[in-house]
N, C-alpha and C. Protein backbone atom coordinates (compact mmCIF):
# COMPACT_ATOMS: atom_id res chain seq x y z
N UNK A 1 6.79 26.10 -26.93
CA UNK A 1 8.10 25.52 -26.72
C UNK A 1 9.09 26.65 -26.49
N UNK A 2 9.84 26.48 -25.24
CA UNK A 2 10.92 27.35 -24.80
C UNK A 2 12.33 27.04 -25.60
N UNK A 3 12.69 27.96 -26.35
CA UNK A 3 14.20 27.31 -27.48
C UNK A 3 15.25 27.64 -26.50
N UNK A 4 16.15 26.61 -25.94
CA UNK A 4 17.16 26.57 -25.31
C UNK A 4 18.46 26.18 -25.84
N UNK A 5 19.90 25.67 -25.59
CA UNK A 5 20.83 24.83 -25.84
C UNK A 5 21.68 26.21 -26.93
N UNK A 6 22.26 25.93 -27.75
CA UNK A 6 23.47 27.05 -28.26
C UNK A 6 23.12 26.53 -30.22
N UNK A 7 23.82 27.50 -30.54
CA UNK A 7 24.13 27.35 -32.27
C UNK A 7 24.50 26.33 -32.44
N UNK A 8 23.68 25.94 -33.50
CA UNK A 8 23.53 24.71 -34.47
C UNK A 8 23.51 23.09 -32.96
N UNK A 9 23.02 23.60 -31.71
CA UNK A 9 22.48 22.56 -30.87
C UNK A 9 21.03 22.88 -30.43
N UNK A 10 20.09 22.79 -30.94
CA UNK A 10 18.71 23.27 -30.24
C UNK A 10 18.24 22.26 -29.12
N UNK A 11 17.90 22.79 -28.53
CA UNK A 11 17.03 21.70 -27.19
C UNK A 11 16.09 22.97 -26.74
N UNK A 12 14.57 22.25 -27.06
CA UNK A 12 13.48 22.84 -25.98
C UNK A 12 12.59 22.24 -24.92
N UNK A 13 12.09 23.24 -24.34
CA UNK A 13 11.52 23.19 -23.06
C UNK A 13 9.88 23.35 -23.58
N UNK A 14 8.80 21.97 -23.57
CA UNK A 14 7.35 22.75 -23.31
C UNK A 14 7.24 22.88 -22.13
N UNK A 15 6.53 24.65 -22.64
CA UNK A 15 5.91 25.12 -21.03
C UNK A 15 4.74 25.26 -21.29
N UNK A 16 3.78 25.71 -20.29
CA UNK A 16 2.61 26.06 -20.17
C UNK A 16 3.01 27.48 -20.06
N UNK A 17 2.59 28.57 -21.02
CA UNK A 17 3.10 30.17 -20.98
C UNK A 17 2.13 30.98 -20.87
N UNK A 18 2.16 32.19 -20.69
CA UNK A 18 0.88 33.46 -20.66
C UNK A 18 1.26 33.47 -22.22
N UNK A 19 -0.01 33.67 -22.97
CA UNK A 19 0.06 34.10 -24.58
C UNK A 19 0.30 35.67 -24.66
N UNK A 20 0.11 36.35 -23.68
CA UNK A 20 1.14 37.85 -23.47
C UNK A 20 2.26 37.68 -23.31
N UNK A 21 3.06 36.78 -22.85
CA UNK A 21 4.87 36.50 -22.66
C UNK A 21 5.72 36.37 -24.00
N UNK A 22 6.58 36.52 -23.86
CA UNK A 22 7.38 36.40 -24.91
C UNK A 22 7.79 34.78 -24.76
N UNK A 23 8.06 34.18 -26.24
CA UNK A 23 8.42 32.44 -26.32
C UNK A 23 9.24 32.20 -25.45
N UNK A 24 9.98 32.77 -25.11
CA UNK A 24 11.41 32.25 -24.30
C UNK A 24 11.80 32.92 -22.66
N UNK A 25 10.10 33.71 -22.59
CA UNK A 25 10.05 34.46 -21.25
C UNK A 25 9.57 33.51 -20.34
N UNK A 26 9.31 34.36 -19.04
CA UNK A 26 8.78 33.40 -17.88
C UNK A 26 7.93 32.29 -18.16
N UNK A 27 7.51 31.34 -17.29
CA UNK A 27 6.71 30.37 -17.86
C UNK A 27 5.61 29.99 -16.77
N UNK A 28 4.84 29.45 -16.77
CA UNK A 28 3.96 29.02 -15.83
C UNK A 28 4.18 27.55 -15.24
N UNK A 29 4.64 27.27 -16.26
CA UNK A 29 5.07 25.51 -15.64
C UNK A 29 5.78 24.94 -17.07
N UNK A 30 6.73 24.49 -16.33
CA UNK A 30 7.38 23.21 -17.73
C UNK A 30 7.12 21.95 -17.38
N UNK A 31 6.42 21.37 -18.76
CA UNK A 31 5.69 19.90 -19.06
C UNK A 31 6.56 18.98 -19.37
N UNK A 32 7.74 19.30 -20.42
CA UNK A 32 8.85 18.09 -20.45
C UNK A 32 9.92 18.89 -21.45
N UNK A 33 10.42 17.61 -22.23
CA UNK A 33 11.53 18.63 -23.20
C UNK A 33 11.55 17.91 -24.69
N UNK A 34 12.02 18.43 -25.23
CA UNK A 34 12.51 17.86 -27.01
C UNK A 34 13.38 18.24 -27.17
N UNK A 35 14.61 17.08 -27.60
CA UNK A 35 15.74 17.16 -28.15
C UNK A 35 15.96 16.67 -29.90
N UNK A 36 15.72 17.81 -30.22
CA UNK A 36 16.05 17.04 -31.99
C UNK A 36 16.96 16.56 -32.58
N UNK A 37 18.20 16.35 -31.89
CA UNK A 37 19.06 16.29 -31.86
C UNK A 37 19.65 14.78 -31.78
N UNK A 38 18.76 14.33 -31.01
CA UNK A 38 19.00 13.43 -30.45
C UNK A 38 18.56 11.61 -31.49
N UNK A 39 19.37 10.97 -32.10
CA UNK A 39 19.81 10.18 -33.13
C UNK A 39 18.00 9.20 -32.75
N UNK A 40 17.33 8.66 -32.02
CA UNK A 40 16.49 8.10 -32.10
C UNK A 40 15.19 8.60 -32.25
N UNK A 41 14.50 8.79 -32.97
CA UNK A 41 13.39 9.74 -33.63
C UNK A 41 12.25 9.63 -32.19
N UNK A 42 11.88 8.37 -32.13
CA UNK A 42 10.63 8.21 -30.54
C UNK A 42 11.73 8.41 -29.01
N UNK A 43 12.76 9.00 -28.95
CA UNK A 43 12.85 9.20 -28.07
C UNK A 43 13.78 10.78 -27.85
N UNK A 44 13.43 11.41 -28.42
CA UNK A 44 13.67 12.51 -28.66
C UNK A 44 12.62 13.58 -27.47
N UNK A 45 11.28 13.04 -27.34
CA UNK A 45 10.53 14.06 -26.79
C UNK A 45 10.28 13.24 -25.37
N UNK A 46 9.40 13.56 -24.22
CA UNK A 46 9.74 13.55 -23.05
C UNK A 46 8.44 14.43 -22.26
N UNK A 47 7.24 13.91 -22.06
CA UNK A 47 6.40 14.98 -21.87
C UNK A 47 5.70 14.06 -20.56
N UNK A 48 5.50 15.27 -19.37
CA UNK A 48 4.77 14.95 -18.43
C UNK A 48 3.26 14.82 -18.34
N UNK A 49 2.64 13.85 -18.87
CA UNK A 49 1.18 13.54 -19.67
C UNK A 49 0.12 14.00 -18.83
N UNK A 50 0.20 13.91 -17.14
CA UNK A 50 -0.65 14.28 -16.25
C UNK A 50 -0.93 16.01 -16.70
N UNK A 51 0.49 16.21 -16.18
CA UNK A 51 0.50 17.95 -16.00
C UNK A 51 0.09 18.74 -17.72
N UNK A 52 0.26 17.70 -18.66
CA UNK A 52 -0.23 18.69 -19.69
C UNK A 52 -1.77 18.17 -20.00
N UNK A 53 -2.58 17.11 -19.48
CA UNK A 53 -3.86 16.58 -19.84
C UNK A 53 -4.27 18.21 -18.35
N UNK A 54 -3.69 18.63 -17.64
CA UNK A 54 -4.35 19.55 -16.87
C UNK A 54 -4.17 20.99 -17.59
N UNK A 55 -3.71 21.38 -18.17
CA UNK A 55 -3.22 22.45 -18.70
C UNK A 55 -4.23 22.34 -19.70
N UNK A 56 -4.38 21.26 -20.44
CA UNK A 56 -5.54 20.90 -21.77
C UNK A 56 -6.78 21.12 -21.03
N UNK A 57 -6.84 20.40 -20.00
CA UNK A 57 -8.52 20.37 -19.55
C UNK A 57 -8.94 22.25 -19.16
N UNK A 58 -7.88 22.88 -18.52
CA UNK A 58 -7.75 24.35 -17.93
C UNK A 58 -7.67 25.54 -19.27
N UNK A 59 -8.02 24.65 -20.24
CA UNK A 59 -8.04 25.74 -21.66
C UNK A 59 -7.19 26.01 -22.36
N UNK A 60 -5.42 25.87 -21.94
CA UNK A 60 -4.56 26.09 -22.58
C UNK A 60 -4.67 25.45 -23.90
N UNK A 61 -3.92 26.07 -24.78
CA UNK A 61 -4.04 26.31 -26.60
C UNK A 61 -2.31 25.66 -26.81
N UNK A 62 -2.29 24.48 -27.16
CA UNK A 62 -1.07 24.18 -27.32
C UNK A 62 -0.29 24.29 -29.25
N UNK A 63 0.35 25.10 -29.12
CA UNK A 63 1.20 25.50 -30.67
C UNK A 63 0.87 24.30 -31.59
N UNK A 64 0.95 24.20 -32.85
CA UNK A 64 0.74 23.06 -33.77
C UNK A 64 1.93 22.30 -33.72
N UNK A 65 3.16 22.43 -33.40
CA UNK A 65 4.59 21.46 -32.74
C UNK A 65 3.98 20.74 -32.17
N UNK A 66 3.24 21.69 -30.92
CA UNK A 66 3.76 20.71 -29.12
C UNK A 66 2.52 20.11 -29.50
N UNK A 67 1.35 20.02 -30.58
CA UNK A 67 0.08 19.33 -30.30
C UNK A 67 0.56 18.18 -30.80
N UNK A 68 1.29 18.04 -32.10
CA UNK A 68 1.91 16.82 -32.18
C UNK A 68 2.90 16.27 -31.51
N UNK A 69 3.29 16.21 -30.52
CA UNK A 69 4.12 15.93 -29.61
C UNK A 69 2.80 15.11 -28.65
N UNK A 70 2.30 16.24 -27.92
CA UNK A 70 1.37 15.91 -27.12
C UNK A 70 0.31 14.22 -28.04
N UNK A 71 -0.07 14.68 -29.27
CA UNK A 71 -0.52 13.31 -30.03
C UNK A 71 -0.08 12.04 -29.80
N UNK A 72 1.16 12.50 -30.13
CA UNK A 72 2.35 11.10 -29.96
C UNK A 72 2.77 10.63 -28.67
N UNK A 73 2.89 11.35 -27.91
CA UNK A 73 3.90 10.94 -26.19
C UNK A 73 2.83 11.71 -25.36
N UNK A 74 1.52 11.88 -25.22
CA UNK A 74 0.91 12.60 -24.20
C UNK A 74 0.66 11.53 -23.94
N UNK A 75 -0.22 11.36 -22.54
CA UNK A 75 -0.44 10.60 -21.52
C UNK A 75 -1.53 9.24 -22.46
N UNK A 76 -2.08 9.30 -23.53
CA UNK A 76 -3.02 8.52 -24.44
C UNK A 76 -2.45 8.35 -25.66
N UNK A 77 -0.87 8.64 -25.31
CA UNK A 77 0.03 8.87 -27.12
C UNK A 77 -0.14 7.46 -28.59
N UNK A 78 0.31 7.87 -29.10
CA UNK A 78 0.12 6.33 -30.42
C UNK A 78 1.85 6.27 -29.99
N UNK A 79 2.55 6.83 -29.56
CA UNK A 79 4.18 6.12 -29.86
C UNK A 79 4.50 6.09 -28.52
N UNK A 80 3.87 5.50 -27.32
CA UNK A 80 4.57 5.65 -26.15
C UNK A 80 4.97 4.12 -26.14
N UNK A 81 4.47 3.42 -26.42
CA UNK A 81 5.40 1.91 -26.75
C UNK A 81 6.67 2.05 -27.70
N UNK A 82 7.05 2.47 -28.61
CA UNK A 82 7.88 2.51 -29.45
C UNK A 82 9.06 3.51 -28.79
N UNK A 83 8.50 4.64 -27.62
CA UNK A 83 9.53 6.14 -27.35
C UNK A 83 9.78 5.20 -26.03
N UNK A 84 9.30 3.94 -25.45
CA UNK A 84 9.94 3.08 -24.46
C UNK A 84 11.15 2.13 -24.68
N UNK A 85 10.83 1.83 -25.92
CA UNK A 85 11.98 0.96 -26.55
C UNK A 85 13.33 1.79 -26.92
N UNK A 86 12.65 2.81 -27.48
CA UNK A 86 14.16 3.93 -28.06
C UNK A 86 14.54 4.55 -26.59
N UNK A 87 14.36 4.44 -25.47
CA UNK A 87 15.06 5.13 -24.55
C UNK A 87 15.93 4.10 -24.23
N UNK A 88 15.30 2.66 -24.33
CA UNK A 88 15.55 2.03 -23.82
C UNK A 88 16.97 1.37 -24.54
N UNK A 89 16.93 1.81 -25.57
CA UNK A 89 18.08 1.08 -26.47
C UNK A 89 19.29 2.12 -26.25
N UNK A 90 18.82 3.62 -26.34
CA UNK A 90 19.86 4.71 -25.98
C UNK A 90 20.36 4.47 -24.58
N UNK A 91 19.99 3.90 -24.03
CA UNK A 91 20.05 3.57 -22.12
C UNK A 91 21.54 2.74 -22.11
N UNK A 92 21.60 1.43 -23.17
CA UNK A 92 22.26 0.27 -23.01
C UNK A 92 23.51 1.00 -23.71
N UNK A 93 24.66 0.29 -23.00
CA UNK A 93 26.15 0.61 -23.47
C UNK A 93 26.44 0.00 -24.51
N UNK A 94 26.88 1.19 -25.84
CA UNK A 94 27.52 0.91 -27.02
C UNK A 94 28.65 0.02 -27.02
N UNK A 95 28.27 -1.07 -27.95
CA UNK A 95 29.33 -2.14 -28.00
C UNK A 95 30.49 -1.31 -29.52
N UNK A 96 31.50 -1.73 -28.84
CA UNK A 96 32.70 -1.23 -30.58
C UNK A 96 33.91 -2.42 -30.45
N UNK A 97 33.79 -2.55 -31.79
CA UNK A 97 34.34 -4.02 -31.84
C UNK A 97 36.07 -3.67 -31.86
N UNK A 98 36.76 -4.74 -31.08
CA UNK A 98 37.89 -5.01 -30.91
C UNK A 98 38.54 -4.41 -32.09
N UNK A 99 39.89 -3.63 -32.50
CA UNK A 99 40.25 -2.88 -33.23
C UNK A 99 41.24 -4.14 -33.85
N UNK A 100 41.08 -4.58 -34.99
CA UNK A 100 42.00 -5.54 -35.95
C UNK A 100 43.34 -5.27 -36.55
N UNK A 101 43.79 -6.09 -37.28
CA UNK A 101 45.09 -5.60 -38.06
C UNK A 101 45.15 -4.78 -38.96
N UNK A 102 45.69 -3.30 -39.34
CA UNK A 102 45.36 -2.75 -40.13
C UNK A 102 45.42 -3.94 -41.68
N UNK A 103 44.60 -3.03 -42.85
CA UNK A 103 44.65 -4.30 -44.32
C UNK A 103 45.67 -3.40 -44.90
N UNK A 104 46.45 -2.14 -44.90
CA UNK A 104 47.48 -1.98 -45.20
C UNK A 104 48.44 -0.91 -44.46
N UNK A 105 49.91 -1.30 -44.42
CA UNK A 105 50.42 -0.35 -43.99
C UNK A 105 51.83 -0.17 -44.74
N UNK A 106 51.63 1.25 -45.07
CA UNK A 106 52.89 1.48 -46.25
C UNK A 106 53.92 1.44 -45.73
N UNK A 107 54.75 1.23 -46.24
CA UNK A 107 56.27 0.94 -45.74
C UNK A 107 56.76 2.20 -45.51
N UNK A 108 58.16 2.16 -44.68
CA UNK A 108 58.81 3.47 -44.03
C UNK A 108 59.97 3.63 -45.35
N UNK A 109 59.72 5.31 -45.37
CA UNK A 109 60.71 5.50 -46.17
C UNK A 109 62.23 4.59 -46.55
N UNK A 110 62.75 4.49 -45.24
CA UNK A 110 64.00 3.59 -45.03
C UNK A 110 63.85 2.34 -45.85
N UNK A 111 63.04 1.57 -45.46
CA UNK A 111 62.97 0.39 -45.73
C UNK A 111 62.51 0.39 -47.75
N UNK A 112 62.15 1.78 -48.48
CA UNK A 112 62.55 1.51 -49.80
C UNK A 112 63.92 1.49 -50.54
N UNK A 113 64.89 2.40 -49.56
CA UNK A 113 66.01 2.34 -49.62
C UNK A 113 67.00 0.67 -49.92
N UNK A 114 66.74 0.20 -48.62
CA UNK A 114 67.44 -0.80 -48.14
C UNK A 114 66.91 -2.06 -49.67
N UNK A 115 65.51 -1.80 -49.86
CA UNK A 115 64.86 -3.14 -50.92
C UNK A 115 65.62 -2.73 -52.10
N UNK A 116 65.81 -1.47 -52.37
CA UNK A 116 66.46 -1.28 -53.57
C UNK A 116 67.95 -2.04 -53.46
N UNK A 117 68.90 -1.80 -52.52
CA UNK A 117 70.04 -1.94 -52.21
C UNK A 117 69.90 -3.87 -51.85
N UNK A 118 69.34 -4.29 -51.52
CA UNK A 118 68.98 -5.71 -51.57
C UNK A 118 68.56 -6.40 -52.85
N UNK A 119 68.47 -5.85 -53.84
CA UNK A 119 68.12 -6.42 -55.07
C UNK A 119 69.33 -6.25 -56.15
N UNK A 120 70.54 -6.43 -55.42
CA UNK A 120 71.38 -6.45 -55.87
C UNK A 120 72.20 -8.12 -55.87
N UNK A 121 71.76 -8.85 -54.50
CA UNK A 121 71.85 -9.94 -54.07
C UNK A 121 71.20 -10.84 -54.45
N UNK A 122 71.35 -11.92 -54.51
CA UNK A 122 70.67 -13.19 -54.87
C UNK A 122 69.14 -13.01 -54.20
N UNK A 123 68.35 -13.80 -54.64
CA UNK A 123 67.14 -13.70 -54.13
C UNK A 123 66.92 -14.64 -53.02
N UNK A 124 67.66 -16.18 -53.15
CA UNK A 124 67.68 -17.10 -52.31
C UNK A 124 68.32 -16.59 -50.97
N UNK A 125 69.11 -15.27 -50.88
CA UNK A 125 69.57 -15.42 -49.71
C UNK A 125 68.84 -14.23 -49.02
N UNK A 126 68.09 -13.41 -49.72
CA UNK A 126 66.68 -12.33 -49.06
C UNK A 126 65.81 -13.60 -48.69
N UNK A 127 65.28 -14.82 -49.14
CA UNK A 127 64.80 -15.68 -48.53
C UNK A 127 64.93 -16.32 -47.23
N UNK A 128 66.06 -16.44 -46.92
CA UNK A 128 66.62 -17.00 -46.01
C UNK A 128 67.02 -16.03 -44.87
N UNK A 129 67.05 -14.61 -45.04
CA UNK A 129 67.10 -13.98 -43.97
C UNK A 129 65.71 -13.40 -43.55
N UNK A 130 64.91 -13.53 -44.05
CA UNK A 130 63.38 -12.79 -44.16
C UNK A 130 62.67 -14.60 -43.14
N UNK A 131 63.11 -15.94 -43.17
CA UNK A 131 62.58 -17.10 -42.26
C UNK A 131 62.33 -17.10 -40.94
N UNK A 132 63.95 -16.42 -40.45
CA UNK A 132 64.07 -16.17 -39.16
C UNK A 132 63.12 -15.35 -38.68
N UNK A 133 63.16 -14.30 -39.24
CA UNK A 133 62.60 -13.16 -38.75
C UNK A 133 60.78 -13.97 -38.59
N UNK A 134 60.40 -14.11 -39.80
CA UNK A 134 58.83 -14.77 -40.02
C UNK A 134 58.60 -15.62 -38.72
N UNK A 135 59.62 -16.47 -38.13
CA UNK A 135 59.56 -17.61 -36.83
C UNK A 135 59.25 -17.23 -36.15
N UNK A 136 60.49 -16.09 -35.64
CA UNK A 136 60.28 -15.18 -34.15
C UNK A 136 59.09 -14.50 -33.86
N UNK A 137 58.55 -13.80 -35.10
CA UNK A 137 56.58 -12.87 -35.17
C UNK A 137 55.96 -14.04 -34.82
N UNK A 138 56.03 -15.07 -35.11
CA UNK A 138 55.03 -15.63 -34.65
C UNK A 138 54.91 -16.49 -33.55
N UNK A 139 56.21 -16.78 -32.79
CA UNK A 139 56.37 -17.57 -31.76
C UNK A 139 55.83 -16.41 -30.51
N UNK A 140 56.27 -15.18 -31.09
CA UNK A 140 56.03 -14.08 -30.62
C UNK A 140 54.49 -13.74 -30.23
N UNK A 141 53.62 -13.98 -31.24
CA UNK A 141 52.36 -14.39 -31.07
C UNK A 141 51.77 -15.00 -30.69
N UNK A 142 52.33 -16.52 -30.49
CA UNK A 142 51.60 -17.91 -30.06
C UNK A 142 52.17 -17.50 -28.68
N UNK A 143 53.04 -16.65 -28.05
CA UNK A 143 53.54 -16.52 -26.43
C UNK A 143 52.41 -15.70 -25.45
N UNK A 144 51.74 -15.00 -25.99
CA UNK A 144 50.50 -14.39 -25.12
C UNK A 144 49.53 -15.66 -25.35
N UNK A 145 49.37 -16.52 -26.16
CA UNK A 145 48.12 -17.27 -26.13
C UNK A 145 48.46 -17.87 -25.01
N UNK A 146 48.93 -18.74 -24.57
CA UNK A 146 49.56 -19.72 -24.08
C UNK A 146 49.77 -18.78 -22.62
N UNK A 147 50.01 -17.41 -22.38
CA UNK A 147 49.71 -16.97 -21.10
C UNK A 147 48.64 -17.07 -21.02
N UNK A 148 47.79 -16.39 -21.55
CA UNK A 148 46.17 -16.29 -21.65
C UNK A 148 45.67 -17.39 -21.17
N UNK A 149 45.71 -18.86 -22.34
CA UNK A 149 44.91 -19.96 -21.70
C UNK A 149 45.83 -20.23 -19.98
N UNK A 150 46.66 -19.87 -19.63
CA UNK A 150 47.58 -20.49 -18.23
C UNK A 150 46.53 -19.29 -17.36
N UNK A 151 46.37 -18.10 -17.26
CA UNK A 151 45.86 -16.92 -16.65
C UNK A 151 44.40 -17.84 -16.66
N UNK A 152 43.47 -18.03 -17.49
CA UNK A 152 41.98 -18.65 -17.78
C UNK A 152 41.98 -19.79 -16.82
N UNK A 153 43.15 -20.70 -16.88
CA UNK A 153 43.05 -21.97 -15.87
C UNK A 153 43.43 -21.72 -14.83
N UNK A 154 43.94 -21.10 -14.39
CA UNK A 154 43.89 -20.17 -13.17
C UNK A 154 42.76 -19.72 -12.87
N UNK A 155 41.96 -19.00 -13.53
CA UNK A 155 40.79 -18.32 -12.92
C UNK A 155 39.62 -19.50 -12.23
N UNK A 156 39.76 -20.53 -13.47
CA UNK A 156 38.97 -21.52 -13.39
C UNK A 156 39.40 -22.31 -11.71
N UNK A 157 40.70 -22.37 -11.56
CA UNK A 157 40.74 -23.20 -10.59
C UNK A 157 40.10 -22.33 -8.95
N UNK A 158 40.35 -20.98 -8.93
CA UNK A 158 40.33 -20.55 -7.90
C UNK A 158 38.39 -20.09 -7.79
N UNK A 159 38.14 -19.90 -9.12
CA UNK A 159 36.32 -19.87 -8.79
C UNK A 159 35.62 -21.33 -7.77
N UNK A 160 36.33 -22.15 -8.40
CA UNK A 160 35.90 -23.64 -7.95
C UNK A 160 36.34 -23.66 -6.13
């Protein structure tokens, strides 16, 4: 295995090498790659099964890594059904769910001011100015629905 990619990212290359070369020198042929890196365990490795069952048959001595590699994902592997599914799931676009109402949000400095200075007043009439306001948020809210379903029956009419 050829060690490629930067600090604290490893990615290698199996090659087929001269056992006189240095690990990370010239190569004779590259067979596929391994990313360890990479969040799905069977689809991490990547090996060209022809070109290394020829390299095997031609005598090459494969490291105790790449033999388990070769075990698992060579051309007769035990996980090439399972390293089909994990590509296959890394393949499909990550769903992330619609972002909600935050569950809290602390109040602005100002507004501890003003509650202090309001609790000087009756309580019935912090009631009564806090209604209005409650109406408008939400009429405010129910006004995009009500575009939305008008925009939807629209769509509907012009597909037809």
């Amino acid at each position: 295995m050829k060690k490629m990619g930067r600090r604290h990212r490893p990615f290698y290359r199996v090659c087929a090498t001269d056992g006189r070369r240095p690990r990370d020198g010239r190569v004779l042929e590259e067979l596929g790659t391994y990313d360890p890196m990479v969040s799905e365990v069977d689809a991490r490795a990547l090996l060209n099964g022809e070109r290394v069952a020829y390299w095997l048959s031609v005598g090459a001595q494969p490291s105790e890594k790449v033999q388990v590699l070769i075990k698992k994902y060579g051309l007769e592997g035990t996980h090439l059904k399972a390293q089909e599914e994990a590509r296959a799931r890394l393949a499909m676009p990550k769903v992330v769910p619609a972002q909600g109402e935050p569950a809290y949000v602390p109040p602005k400095p100002g507004e501890k001011e003003e509650a202090a200075e309001g609790s000087e007043e009756p309580k019935a009439e912090a009631a009564t100015e806090e209604a209005p306001a409650a109406e408008s948020s939400e009429s405010a809210e129910a006004a995009p629905e009500v575009e939305a379903s008008s925009e939807a029956s629209e769509e509907g009419e012009k597909t037809e």
